[in-house]
C-alpha atoms as a PDB file:
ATOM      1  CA  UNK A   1      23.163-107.118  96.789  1.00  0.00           C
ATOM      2  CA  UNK A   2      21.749-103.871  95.812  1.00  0.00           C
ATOM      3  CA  UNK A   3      18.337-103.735  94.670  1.00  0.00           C
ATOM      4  CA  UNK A   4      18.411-100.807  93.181  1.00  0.00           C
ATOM      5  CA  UNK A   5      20.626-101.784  90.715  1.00  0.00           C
ATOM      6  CA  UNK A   6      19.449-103.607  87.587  1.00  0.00           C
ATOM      7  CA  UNK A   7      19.635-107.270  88.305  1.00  0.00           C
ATOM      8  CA  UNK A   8      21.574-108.194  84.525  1.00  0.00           C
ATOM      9  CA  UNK A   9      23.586-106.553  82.190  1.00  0.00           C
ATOM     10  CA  UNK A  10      21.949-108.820  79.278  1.00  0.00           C
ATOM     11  CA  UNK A  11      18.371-109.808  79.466  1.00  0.00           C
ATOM     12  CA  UNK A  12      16.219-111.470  76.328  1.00  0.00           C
ATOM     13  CA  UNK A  13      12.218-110.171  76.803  1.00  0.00           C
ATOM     14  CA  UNK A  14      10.317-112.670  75.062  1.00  0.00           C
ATOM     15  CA  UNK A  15       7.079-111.751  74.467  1.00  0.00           C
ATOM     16  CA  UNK A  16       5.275-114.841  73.640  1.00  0.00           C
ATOM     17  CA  UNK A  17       2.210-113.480  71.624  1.00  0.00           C
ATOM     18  CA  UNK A  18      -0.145-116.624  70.125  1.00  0.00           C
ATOM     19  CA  UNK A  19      -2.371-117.948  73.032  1.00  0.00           C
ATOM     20  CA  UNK A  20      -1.057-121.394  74.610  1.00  0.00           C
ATOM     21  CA  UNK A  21      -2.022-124.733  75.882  1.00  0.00           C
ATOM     22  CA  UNK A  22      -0.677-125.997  79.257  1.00  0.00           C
ATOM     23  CA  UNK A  23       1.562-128.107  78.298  1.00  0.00           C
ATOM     24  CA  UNK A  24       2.934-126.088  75.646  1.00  0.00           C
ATOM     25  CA  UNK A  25       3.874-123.098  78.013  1.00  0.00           C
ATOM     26  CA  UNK A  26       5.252-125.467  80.815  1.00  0.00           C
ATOM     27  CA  UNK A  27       7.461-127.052  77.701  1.00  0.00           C
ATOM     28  CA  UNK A  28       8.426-123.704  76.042  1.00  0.00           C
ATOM     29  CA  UNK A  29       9.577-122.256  79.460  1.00  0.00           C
ATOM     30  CA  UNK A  30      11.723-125.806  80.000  1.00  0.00           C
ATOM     31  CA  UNK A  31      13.291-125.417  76.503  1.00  0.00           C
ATOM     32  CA  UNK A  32      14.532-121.946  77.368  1.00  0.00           C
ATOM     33  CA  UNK A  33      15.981-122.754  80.054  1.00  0.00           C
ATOM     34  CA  UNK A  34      17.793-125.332  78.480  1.00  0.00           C
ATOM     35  CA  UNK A  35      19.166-124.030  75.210  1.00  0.00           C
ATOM     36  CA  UNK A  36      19.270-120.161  76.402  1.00  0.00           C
ATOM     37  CA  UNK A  37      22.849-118.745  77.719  1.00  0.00           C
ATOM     38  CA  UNK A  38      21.368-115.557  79.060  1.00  0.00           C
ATOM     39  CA  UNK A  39      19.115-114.738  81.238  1.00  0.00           C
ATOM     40  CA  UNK A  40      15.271-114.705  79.725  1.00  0.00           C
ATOM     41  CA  UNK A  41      11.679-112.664  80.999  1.00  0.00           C
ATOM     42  CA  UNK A  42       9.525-114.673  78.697  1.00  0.00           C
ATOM     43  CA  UNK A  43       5.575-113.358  78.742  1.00  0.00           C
ATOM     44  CA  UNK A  44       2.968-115.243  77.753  1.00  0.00           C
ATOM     45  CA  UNK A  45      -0.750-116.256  76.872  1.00  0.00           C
ATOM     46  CA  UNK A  46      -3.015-118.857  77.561  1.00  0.00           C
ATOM     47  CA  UNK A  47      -5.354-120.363  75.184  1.00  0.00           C
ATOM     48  CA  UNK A  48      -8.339-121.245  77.701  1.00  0.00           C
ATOM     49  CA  UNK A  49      -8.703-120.742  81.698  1.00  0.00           C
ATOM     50  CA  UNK A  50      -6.319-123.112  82.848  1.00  0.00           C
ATOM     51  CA  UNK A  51      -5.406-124.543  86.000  1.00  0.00           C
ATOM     52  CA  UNK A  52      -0.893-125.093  87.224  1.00  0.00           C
ATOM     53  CA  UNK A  53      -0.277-126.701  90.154  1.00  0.00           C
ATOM     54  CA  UNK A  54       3.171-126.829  92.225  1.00  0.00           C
ATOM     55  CA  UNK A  55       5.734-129.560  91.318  1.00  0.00           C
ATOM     56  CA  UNK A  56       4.993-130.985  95.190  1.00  0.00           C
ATOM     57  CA  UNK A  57       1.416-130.694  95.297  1.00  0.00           C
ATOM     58  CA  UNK A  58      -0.753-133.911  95.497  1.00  0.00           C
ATOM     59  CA  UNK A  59      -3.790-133.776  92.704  1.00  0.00           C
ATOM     60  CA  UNK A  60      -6.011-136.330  94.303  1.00  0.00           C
ATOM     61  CA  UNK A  61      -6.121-134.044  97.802  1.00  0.00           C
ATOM     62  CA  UNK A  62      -7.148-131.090  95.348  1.00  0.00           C
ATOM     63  CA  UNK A  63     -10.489-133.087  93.912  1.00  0.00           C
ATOM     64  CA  UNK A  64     -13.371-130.826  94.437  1.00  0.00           C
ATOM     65  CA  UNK A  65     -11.658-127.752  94.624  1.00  0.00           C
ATOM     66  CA  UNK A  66     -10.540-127.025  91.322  1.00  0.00           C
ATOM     67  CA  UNK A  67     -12.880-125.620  88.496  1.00  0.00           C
ATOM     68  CA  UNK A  68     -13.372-127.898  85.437  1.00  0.00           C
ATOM     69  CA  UNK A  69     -10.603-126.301  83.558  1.00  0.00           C
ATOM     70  CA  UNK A  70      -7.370-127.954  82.052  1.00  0.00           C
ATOM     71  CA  UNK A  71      -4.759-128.683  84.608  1.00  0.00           C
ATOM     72  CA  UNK A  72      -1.340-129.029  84.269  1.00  0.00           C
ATOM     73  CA  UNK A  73       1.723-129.453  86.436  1.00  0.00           C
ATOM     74  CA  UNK A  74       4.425-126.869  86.831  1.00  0.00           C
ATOM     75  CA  UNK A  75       7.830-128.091  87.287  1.00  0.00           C
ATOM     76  CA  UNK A  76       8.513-125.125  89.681  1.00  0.00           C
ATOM     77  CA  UNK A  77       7.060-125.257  93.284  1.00  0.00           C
ATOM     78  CA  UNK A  78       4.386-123.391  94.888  1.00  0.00           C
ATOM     79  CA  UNK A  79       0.174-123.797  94.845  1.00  0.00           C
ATOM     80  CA  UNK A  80      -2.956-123.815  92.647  1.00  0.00           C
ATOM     81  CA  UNK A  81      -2.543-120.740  90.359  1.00  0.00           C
ATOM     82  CA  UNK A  82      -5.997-120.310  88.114  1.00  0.00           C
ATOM     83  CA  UNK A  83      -4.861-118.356  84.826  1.00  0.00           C
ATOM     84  CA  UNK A  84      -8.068-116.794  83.409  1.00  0.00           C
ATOM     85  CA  UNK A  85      -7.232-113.153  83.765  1.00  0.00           C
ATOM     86  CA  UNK A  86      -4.263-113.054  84.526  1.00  0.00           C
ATOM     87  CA  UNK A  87      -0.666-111.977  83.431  1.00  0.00           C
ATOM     88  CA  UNK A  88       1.696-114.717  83.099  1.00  0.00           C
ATOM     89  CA  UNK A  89       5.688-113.980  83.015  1.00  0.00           C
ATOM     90  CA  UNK A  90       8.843-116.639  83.561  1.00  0.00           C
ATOM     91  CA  UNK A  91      12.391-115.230  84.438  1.00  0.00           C
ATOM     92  CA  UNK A  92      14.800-117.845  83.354  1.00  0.00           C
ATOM     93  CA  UNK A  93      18.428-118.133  83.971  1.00  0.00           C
ATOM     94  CA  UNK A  94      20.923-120.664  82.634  1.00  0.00           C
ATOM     95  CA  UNK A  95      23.101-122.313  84.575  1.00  0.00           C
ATOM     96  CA  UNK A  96      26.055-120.312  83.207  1.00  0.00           C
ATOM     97  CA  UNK A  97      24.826-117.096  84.624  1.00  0.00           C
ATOM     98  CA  UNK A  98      25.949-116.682  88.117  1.00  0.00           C
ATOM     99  CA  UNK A  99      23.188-115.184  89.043  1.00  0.00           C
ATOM    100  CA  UNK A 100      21.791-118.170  89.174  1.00  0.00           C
ATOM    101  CA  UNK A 101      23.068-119.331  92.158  1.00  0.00           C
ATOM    102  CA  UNK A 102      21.632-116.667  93.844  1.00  0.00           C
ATOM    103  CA  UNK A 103      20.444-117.868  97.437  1.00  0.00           C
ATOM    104  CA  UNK A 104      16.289-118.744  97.116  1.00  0.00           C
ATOM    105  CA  UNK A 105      14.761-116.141  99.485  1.00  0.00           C
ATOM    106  CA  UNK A 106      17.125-113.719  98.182  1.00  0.00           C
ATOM    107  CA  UNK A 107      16.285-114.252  94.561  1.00  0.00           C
ATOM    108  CA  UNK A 108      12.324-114.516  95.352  1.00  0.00           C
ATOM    109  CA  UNK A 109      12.993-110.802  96.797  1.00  0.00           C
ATOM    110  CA  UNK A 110      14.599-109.234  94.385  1.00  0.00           C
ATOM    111  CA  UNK A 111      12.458-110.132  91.696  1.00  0.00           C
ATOM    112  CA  UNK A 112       9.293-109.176  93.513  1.00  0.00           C
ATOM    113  CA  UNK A 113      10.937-105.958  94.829  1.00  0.00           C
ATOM    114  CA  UNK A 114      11.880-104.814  90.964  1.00  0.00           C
ATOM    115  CA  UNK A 115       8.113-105.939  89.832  1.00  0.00           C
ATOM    116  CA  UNK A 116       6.340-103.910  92.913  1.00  0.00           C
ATOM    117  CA  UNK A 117       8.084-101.040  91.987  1.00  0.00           C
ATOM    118  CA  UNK A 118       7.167-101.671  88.243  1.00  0.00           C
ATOM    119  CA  UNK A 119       3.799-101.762  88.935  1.00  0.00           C
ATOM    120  CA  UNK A 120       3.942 -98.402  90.896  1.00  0.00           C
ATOM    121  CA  UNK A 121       0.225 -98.631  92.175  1.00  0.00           C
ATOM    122  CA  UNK A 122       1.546 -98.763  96.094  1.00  0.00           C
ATOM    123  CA  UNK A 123       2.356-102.582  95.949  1.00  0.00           C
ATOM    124  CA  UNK A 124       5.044-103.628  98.557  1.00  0.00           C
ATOM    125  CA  UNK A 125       6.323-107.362  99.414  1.00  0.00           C
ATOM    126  CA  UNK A 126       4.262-109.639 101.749  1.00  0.00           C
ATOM    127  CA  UNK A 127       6.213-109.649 105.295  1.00  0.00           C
ATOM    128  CA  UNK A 128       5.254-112.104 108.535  1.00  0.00           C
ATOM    129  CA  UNK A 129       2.205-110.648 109.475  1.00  0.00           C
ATOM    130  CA  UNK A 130       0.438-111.185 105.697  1.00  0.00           C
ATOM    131  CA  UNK A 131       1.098-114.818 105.667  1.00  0.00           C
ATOM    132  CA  UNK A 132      -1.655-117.141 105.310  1.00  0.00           C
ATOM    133  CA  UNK A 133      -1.554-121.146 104.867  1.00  0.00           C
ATOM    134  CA  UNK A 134      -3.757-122.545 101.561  1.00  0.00           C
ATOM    135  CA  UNK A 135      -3.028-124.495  98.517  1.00  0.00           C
ATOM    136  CA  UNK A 136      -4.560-121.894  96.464  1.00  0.00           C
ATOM    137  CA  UNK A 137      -1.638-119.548  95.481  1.00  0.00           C
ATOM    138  CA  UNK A 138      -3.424-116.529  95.247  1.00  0.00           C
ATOM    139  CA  UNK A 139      -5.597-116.767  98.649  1.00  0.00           C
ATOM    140  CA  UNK A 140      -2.618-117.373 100.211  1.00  0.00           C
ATOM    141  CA  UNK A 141       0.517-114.339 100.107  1.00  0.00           C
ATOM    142  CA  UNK A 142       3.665-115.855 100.673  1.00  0.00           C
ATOM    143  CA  UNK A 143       6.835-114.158 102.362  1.00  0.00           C
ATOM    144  CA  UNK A 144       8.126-111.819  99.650  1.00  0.00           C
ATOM    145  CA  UNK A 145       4.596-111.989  97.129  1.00  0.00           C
ATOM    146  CA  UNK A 146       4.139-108.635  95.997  1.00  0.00           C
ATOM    147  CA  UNK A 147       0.375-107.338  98.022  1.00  0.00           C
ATOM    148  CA  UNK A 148      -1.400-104.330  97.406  1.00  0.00           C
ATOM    149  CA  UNK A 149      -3.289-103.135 101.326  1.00  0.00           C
ATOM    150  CA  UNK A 150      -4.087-106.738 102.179  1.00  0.00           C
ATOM    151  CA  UNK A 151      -4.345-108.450  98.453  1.00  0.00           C
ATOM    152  CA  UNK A 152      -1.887-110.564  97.032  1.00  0.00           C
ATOM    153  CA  UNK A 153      -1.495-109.348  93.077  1.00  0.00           C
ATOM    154  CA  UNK A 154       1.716-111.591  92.458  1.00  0.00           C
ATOM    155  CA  UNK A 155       3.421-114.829  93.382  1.00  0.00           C
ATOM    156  CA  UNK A 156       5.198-117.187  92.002  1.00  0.00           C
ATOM    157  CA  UNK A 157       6.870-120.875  92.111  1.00  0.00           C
ATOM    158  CA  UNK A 158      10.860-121.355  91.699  1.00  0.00           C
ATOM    159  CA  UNK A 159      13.162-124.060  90.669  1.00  0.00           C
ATOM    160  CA  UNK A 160      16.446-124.578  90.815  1.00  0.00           C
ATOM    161  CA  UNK A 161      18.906-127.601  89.538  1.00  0.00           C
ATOM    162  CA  UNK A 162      21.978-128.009  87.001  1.00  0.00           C
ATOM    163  CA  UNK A 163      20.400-126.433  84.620  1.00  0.00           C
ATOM    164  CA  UNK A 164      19.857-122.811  86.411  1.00  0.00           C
ATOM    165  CA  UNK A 165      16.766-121.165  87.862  1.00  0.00           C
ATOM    166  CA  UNK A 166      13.432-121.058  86.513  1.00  0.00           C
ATOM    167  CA  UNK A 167      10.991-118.462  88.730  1.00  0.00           C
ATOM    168  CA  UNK A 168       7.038-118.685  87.177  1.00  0.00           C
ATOM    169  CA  UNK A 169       4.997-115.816  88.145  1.00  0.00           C
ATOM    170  CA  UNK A 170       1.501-114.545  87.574  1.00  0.00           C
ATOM    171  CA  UNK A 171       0.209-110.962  87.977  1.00  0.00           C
ATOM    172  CA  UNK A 172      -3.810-110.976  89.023  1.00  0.00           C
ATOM    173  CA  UNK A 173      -6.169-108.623  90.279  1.00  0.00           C
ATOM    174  CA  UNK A 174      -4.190-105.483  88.102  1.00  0.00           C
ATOM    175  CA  UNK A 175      -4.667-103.994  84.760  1.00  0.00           C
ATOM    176  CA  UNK A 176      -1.179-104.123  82.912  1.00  0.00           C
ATOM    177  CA  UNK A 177      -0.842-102.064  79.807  1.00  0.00           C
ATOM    178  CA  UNK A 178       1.218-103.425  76.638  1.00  0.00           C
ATOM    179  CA  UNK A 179       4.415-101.241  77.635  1.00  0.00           C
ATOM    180  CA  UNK A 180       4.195-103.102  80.960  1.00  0.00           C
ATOM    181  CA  UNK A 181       6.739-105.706  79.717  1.00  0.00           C
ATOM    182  CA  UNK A 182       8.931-103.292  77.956  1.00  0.00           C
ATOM    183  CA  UNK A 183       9.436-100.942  80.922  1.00  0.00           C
ATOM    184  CA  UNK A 184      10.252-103.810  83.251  1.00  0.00           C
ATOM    185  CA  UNK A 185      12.424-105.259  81.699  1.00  0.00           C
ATOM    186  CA  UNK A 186      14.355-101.820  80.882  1.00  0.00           C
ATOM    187  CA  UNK A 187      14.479-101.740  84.726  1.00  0.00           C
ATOM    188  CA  UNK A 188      15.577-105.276  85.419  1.00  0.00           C
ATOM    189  CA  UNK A 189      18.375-104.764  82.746  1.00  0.00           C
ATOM    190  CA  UNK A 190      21.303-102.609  81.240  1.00  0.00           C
ATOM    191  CA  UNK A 191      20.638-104.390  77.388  1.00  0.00           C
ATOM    192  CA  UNK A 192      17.486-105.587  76.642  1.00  0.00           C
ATOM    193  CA  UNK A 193      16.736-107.627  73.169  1.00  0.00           C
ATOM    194  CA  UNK A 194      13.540-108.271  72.630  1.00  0.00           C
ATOM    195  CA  UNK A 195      12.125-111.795  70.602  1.00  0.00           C
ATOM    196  CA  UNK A 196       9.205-112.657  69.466  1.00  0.00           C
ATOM    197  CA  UNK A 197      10.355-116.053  68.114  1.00  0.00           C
ATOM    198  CA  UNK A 198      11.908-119.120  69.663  1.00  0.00           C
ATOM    199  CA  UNK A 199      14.984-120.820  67.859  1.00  0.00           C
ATOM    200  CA  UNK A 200      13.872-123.729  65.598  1.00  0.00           C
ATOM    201  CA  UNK A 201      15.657-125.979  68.213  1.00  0.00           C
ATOM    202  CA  UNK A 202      13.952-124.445  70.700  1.00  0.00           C
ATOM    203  CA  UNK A 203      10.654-125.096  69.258  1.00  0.00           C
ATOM    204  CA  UNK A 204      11.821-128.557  68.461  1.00  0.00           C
ATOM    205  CA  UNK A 205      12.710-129.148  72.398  1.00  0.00           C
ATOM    206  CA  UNK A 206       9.548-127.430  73.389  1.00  0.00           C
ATOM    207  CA  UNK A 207       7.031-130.158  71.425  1.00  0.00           C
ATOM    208  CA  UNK A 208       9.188-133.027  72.714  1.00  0.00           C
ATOM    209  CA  UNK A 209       8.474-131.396  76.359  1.00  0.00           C
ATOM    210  CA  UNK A 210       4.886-130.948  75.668  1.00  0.00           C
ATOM    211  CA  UNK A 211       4.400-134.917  74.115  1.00  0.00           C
ATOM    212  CA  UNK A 212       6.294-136.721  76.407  1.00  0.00           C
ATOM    213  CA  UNK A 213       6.305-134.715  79.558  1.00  0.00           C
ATOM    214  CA  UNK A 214       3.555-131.937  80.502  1.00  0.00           C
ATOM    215  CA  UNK A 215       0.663-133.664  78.159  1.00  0.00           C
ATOM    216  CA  UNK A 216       0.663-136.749  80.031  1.00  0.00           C
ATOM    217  CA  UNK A 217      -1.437-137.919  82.663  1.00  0.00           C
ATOM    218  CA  UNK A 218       1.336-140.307  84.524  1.00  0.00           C
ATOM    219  CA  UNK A 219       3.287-136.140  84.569  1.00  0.00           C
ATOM    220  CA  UNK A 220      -0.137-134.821  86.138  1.00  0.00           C
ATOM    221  CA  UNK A 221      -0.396-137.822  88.489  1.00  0.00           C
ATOM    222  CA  UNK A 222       2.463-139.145  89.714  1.00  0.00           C
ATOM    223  CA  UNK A 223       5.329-136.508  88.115  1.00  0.00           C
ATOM    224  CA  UNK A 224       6.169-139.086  85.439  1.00  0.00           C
ATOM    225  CA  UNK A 225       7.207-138.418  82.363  1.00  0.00           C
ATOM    226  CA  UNK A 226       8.327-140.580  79.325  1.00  0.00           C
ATOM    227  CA  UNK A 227      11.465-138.381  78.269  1.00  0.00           C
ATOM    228  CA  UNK A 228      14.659-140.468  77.562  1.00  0.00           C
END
């Protein structure tokens, strides 16, 4: 697979304005990848520091080390991410999209490889010797995170299933201007629409998501959720 090429020929940037709860961007993400049928880069905003942790991760073994933010529970894998500063971005690809098949390393590379050389500030992708072992995403640069000298500036947590891939990433420790997005995703694609507004149905998937999945407790605690 070249990675010089752009990785779509169709790509929807989202750009997700209004600040966010939790809940609501773990939902909105879900419903996108549900009801989309091309690829997505949805960017977006939180409404107060908030804590994500990985799908896998055990809460209770975090107690004490978290700061007394709201915390919610991605559905992707990875560690701790603390969103205060930071720049928030999903890539989300529907099942129907082959390139959502693409092999997990392979995919984690590729994305990270087109975002380093976005960022153009000498960023290149974490190798063996930069690897560190933490629950804290961002003290510890996983194989393919995108580092700048010895600090990690991006990782992220992927998922995939029947419904396609989902890849949640945060940028930290960089100053991103507003054409950021924009040029990105003119490199990542050959067509680029941009939307500022999710479907109605969307919307109406995305509040279901929130109530009966990412807003609960039982979701935060033992990866419950109450959805039919």
């Amino acid at each position: 697979m070249d990675s010089a090429k752009p990785l779509f020929d169709q790509l929807i940037l989202h750009l997700d304005a209004p600040p966010h709860d939790g809940p609501w961007n773990m939902a909105a993400d879900q419903a996108w990848l549900e009801q989309s049928e091309v690829p997505v880069l949805r960017v977006y905003r939180w409404d107060q520091p908030t804590v994500t942790i990985g799908y896998a991760q055990n809460l209770s073994k975090l107690a004490g080390t978290l700061p007394p933010w709201p915390v919610v529970r991605r559905w992707t894998g990875g560690g701790v991410v603390l969103h205060e500063n930071d720049f928030t971005y999903s890539f989300i690809v529907p099942a129907v999209h082959p390139w959502s098949q693409t092999n997990p390393l392979d995919s984690y590379r590729l994305i990270h490889e087109s975002l380093a050389k976005a960022l153009d500030d000498g960023s290149r992708l974490a190798g063996p010797e930069d690897l560190i072992e933490n629950p804290f995403c961002f003290v510890a640069p996983a194989m393919h995170d995108v580092v700048r000298d010895k600090v990690k500036v991006a990782g992220a947590g992927q998922r995939r299933g029947k419904l396609g891939l989902l890849h949640q990433g945060s940028v930290q420790q960089v100053l991103l201007t507003e054409d950021f997005w924009p040029r990105w995703a003119a490199q990542l694609a050959k067509n680029v629409l941009v939307k500022e507004e999710m479907t109605d149905a969307m919307l109406e998937r995305a509040h279901e998501l929130a109530q009966m999945r990412y807003s609960r407790g039982s979701w935060l605690n033992e990866r419950e959720d109450a959805l039919p």
